[in-house]
Every structure is written in structure tokens, then in C-alpha cells.
N, C-alpha and C. Protein backbone atom coordinates (compact mmCIF):
# COMPACT_ATOMS: atom_id res chain seq x y z
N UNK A 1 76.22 99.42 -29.48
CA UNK A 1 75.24 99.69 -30.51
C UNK A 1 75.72 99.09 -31.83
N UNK A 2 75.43 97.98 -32.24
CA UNK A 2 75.98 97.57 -33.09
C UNK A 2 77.17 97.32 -33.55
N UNK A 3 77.89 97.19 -32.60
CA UNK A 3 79.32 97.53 -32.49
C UNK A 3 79.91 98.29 -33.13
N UNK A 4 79.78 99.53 -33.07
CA UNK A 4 79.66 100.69 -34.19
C UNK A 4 80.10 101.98 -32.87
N UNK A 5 81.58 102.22 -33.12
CA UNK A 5 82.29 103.01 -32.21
C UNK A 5 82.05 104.62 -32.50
N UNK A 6 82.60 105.43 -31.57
CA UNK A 6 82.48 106.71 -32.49
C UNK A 6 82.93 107.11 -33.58
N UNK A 7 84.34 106.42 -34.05
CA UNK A 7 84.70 106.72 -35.15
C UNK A 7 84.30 106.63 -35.94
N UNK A 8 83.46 105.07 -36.16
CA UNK A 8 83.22 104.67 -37.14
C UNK A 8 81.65 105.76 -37.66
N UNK A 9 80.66 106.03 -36.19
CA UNK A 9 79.49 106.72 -36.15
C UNK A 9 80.06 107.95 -37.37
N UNK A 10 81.13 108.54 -36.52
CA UNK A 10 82.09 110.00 -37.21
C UNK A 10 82.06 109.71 -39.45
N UNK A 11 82.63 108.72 -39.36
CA UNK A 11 82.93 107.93 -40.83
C UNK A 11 81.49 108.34 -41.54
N UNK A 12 80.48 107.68 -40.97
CA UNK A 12 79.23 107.41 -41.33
C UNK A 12 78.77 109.16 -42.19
N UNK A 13 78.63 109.68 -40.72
CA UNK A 13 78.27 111.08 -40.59
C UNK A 13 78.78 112.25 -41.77
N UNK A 14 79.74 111.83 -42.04
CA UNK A 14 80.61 112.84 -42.97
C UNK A 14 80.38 112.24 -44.44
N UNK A 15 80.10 110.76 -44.20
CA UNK A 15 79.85 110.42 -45.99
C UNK A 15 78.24 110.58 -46.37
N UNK A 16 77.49 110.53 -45.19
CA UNK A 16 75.90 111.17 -45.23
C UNK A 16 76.26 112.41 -45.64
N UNK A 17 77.12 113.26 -45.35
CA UNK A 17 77.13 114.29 -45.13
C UNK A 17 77.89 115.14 -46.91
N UNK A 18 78.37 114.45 -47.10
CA UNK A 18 78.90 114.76 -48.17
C UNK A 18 78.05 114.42 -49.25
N UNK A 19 76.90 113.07 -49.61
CA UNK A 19 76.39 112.74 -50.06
C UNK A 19 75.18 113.60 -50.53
N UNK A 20 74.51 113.91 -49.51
CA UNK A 20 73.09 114.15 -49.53
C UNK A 20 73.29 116.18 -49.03
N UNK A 21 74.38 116.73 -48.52
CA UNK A 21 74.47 118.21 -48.45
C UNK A 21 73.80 118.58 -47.06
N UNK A 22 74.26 119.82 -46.86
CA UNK A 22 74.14 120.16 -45.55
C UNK A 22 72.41 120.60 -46.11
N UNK A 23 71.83 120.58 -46.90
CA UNK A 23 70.47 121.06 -46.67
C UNK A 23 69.70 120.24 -47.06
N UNK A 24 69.69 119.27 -47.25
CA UNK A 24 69.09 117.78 -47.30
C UNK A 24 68.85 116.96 -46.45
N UNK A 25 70.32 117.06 -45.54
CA UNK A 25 70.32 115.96 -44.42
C UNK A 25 69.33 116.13 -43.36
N UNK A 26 69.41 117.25 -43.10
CA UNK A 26 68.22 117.75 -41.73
C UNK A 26 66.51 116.50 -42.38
N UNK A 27 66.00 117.41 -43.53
CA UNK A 27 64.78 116.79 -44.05
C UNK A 27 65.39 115.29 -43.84
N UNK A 28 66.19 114.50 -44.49
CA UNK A 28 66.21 112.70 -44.15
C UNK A 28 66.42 112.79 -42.96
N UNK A 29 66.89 113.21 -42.19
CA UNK A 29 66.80 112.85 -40.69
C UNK A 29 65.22 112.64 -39.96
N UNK A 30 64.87 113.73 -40.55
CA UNK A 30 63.30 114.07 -40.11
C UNK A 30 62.07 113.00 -40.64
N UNK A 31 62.88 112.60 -41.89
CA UNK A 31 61.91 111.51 -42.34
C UNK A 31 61.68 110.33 -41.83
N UNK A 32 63.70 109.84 -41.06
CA UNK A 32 63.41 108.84 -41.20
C UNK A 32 62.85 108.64 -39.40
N UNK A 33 63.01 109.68 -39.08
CA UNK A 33 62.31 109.83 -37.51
C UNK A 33 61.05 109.67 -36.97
N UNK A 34 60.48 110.19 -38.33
CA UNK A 34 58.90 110.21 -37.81
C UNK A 34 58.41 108.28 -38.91
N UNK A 35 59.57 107.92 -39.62
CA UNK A 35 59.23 106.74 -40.04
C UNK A 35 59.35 106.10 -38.87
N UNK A 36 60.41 105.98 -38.67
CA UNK A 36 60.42 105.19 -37.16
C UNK A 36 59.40 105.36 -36.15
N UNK A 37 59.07 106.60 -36.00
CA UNK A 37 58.00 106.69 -34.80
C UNK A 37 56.78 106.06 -35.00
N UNK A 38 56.33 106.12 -36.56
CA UNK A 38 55.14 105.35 -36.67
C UNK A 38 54.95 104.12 -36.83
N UNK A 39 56.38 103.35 -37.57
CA UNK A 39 56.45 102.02 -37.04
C UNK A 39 56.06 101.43 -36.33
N UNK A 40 57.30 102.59 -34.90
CA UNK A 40 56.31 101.92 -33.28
C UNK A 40 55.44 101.61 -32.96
N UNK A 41 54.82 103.17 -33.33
CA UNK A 41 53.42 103.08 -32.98
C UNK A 41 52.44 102.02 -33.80
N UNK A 42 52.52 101.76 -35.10
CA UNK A 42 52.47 100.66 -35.87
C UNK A 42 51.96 99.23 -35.04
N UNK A 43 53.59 99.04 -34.59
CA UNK A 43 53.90 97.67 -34.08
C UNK A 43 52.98 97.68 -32.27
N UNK A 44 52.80 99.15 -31.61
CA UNK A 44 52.23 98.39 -29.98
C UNK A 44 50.80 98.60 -30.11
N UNK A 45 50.28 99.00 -31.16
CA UNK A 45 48.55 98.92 -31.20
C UNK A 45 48.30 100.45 -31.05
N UNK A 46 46.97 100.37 -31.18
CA UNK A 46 46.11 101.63 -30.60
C UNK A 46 46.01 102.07 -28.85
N UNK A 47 46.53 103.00 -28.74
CA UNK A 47 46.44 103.51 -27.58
C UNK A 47 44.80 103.16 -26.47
N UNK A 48 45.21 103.45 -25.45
CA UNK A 48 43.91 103.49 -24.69
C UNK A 48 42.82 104.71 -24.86
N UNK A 49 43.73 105.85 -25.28
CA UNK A 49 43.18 107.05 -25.61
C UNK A 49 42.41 107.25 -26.94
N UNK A 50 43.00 106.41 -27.60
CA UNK A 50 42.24 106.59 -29.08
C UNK A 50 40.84 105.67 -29.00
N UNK A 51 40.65 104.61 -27.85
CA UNK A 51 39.40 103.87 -28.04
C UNK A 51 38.56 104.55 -27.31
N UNK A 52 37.06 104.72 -28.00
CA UNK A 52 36.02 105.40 -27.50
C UNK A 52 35.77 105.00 -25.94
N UNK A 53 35.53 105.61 -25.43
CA UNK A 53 35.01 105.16 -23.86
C UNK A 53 33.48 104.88 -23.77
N UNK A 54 33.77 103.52 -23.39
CA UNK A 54 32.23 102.91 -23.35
C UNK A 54 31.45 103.39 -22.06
N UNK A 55 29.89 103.50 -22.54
CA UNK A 55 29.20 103.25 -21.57
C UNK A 55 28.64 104.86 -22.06
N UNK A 56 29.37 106.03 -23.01
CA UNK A 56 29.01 106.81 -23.57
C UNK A 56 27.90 106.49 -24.81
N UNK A 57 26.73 107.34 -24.73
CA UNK A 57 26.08 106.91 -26.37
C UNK A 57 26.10 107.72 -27.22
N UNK A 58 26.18 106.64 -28.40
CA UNK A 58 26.60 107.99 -29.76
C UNK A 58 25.48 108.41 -29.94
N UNK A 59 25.56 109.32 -30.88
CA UNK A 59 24.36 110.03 -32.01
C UNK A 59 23.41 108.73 -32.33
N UNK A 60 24.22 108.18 -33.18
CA UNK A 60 23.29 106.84 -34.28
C UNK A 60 21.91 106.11 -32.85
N UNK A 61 22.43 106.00 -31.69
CA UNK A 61 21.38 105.63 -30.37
C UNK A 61 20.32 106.22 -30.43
N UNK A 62 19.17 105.36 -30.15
CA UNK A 62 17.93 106.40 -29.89
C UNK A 62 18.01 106.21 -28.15
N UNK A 63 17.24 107.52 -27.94
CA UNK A 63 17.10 107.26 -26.45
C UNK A 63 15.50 106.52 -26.12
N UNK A 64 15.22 106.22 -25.23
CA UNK A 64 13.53 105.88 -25.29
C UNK A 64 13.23 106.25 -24.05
């Protein structure tokens, strides 16, 4: 992973940790999690689920 051992992970962790406080870090973790998640989702498109299913008619349709 980046060539980034445990120690160094350990290093990381404790100067986050010292930086930002044990009651801070949780919230940036959380931020940058759901940043990331929407990225993803961002970057692979709209789901199959989110597109209307055709062959249904809306309201705005008249029937005849």
C-alpha cells in the first residue's frame, strides 16, 4: 500500500492523533469516508436502480 509499513501507518496515526484530538478525529475520519464514497459513486455513473423503468407512464401522459 504505498509502500507504507505498519510502522510508518503507526507514525501517521499518532501525529493525526495528536494534531486534531481524540474528539475530532472520529468526525475527519467520517468525512473523509463518505468523501470518498461519493467520489466513487461520482466516478461509475448512476446506478441501474436510480433510472426510471421504462415502459411505465408518468403523470405528465395522457391516456386515450
Amino acid at each position: 500500500m504505498f509502500g507504507l509499513g505498519l510502522p510508518e501507518l503507526i507514525i501517521i496515526l499518532v501525529i493525526l492523533l495528536l494534531l486534531f484530538g481524540s474528539t475530532k478525529l472520529p468526525k475527519l475520519t467520517r468525512s473523509i469516508g463518505d468523501s470518498a464514497r461519493e467520489l466513487r459513486e461520482g466516478f461509475e455513473g448512476p446506478k441501474k436502480s436510480d433510472k426510471p423503468a421504462q415502459g411505465n407512464k408518468t403523470t405528465d401522459e395522457k391516456t386515450v
